[in-house]
Each structure stands twice: as structure tokens, then as C-alpha cells.
Protein backbone atom coordinates (compact mmCIF):
# COMPACT_ATOMS: atom_id res chain seq x y z
CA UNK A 1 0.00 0.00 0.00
CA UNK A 2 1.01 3.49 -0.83
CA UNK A 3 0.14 6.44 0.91
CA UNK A 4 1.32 10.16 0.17
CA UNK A 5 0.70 13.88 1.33
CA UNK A 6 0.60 16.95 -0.90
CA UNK A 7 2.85 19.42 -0.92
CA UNK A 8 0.50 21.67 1.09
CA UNK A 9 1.19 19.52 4.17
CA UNK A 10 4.80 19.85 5.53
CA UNK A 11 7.85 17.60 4.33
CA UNK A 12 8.94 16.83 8.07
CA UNK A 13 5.05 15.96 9.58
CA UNK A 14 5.00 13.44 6.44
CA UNK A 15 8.21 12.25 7.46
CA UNK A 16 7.31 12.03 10.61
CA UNK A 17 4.45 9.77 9.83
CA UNK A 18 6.23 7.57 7.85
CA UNK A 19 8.90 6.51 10.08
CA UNK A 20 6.15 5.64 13.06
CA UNK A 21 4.23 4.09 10.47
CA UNK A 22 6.34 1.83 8.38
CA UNK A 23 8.01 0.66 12.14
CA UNK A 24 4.33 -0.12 12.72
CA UNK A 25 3.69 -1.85 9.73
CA UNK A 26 7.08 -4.15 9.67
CA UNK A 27 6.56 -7.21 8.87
CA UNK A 28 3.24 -7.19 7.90
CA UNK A 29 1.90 -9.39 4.71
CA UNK A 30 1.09 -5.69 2.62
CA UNK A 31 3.90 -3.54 2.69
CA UNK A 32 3.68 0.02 3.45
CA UNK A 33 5.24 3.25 1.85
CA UNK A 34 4.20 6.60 3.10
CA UNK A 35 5.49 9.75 1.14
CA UNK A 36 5.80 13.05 0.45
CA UNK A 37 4.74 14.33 -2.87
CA UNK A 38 7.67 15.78 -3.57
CA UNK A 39 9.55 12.17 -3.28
CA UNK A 40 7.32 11.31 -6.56
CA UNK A 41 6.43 14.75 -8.12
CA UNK A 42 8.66 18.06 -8.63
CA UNK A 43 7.58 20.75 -7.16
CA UNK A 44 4.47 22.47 -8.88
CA UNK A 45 3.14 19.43 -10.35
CA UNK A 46 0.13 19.58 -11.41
CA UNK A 47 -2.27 17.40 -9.58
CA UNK A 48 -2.98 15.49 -12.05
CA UNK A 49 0.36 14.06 -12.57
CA UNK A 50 0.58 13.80 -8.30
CA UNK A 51 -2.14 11.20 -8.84
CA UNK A 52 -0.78 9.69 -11.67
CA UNK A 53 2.32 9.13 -9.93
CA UNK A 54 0.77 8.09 -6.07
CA UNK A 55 -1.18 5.14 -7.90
CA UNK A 56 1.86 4.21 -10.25
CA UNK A 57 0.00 0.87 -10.90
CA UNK A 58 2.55 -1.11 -8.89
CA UNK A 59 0.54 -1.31 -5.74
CA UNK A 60 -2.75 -2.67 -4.92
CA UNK A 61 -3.67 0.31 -3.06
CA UNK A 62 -2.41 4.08 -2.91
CA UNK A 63 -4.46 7.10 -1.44
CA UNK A 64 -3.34 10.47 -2.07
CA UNK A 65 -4.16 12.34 1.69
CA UNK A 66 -5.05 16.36 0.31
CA UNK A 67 -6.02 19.49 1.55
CA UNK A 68 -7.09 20.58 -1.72
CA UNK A 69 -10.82 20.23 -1.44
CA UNK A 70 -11.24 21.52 -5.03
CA UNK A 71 -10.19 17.96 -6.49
CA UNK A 72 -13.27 16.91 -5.97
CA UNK A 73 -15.32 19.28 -8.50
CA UNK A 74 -12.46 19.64 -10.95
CA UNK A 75 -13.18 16.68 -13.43
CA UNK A 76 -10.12 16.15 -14.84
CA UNK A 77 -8.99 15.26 -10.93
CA UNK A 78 -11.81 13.37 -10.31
CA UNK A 79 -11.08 11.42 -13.61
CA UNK A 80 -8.01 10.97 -12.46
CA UNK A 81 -8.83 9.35 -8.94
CA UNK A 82 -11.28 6.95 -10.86
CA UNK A 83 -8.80 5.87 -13.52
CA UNK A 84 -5.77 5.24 -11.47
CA UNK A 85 -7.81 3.70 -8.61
CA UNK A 86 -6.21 5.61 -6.47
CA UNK A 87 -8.45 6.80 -3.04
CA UNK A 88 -8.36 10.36 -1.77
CA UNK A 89 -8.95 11.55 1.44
CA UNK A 90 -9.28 15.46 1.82
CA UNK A 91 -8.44 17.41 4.83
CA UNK A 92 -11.29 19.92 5.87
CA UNK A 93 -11.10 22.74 8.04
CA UNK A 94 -8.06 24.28 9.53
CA UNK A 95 -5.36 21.84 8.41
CA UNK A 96 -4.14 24.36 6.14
CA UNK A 97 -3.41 26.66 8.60
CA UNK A 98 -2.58 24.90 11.66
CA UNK A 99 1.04 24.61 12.74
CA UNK A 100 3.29 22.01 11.86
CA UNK A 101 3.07 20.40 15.66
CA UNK A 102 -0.44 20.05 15.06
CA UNK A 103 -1.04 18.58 11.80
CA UNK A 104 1.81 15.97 13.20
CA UNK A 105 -0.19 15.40 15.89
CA UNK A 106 -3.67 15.12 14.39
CA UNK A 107 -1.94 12.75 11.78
CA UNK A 108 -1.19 10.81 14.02
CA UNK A 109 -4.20 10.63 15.95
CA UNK A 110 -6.21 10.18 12.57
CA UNK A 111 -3.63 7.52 11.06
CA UNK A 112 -5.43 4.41 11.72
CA UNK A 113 -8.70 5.93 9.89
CA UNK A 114 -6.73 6.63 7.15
CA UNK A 115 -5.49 3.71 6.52
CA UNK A 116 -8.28 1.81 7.34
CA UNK A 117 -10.37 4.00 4.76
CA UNK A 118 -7.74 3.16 2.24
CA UNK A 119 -7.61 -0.58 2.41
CA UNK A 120 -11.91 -0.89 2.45
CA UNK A 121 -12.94 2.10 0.22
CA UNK A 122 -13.54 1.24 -3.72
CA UNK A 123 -10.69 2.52 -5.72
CA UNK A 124 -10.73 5.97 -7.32
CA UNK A 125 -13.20 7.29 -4.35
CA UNK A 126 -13.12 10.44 -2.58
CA UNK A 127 -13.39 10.55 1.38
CA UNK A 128 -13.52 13.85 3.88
CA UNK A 129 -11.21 14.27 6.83
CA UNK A 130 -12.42 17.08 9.18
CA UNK A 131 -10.04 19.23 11.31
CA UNK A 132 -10.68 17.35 15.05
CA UNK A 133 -8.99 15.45 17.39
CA UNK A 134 -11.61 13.18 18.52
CA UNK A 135 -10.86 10.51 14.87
CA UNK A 136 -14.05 8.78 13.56
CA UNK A 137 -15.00 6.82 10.38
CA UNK A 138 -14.94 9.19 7.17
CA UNK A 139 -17.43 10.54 5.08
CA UNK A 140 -17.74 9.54 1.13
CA UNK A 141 -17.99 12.83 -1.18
């Protein structure tokens, strides 16, 4: 499974997520990679080509986690979720703004909801993410 942020959330938080993560996930039968999109994408991408390149087609599942809550009106994105297969979740409310310590820490505390969401939700669908730290099941767009 493949998992990676935009650029609108912080290099470091999605490094920090990846290291707790893939120690979690060691060892287990499907393989985890959590990334940045700048480790797949240069920078200014167009998001077309982030989705592209999330779902590369060599994993069974990828999810693209977003703050962009425009990708799911613009058709050419939404085209792109559906083709690829790959899931998006977007991040509502004040992720934007909030400060690097707490997007970590609200990552974190959402994590497991992510990636549960990933490996049950039909490829190429869109989910919503709220700004809270109290995690709960997502909601389908």
C-alpha cells in the first residue's frame, strides 16, 4: 500500500508519519510506503500528474491524503482518482493553517482511519477528513 501527502502539508510531519508508520507496519503481509509528494512529483506538479504518480500501478492500493478540497469538482482530478484507482482523502477545516506540531499530531491521531479507509474504500473514491482530534470513520464525497 502506498500512501502520500501533498505538498500543502509539511515535508517533516509526512516524514514524521512515515517513520512511526512503516516501524508499525514491519513485517506485515502488505507492505507500506508513506510519502511526500515531492519524493514522486517536482515541485508544482500539477495534480494530475501527483495522482498519476501516487497510484503508479505497482501497488494494490495508494491514497493520495489532500487538503485541496477543489479535487473533488475539478473533473479532470476526479477522472483521475477513478482511472488510477487511487483513493483520496481530503483534509477539511483548519489543516491548512494549523502549525506544523499540530497537523503531526492530528496525523497521528487520525492515522489508523486513514489507513483503514484506504484498504476498504472502492478505488478511485473520494473521502472527507475534518479538522478534530476526537478521529471517527470518514465521510464519502
Amino acid at each position: 500500500m502506498r500512501i502520500a501527502f501533498d505538498e500543502n502539508m509539511p515535508q517533516v510531519v509526512a516524514q514524521a508519519v512515515k517513520l512511526i508508520a512503516e516501524a508499525d507496519a514491519a513485517g506485515a503481509a502488505d507492505a507500506l510506503e508513506v510519502l511526500h509528494a515531492l519524493d514522486v512529483v517536482a515541485k508544482g506538479a500539477k495534480d494530475v500528474a501527483l495522482i498519476q504518480a501516487v497510484a503508479d500501478g505497482t501497488h494494490a492500493r495508494a491514497a493520495l491524503i489532500t487538503t485541496d478540497k477543489s479535487m473533488r469538482t475539478r473533473h479532470h482530478e476526479r477522472a483521475a482518482f477513478e482511472d488510477t484507482g487511487c483513493v483520496g482523502i481530503v483534509l477539511r477545516g483548519n489543516w491548512n493553517h494549523a502549525s506544523m506540531w499540530d497537523r503531526a499530531r492530528y496525523s497521528l491521531a487520525w492515522w489508523t482511519v486513514w489507513l483503514g479507509t484506504v484498504r476498504t474504500a472502492a478505488p478511485g473514491t473520494l473521502w472527507q477528513c475534518p479538522w478534530s482530534g476526537a478521529p471517527k470513520p470518514l465521510k464519502r464525497y
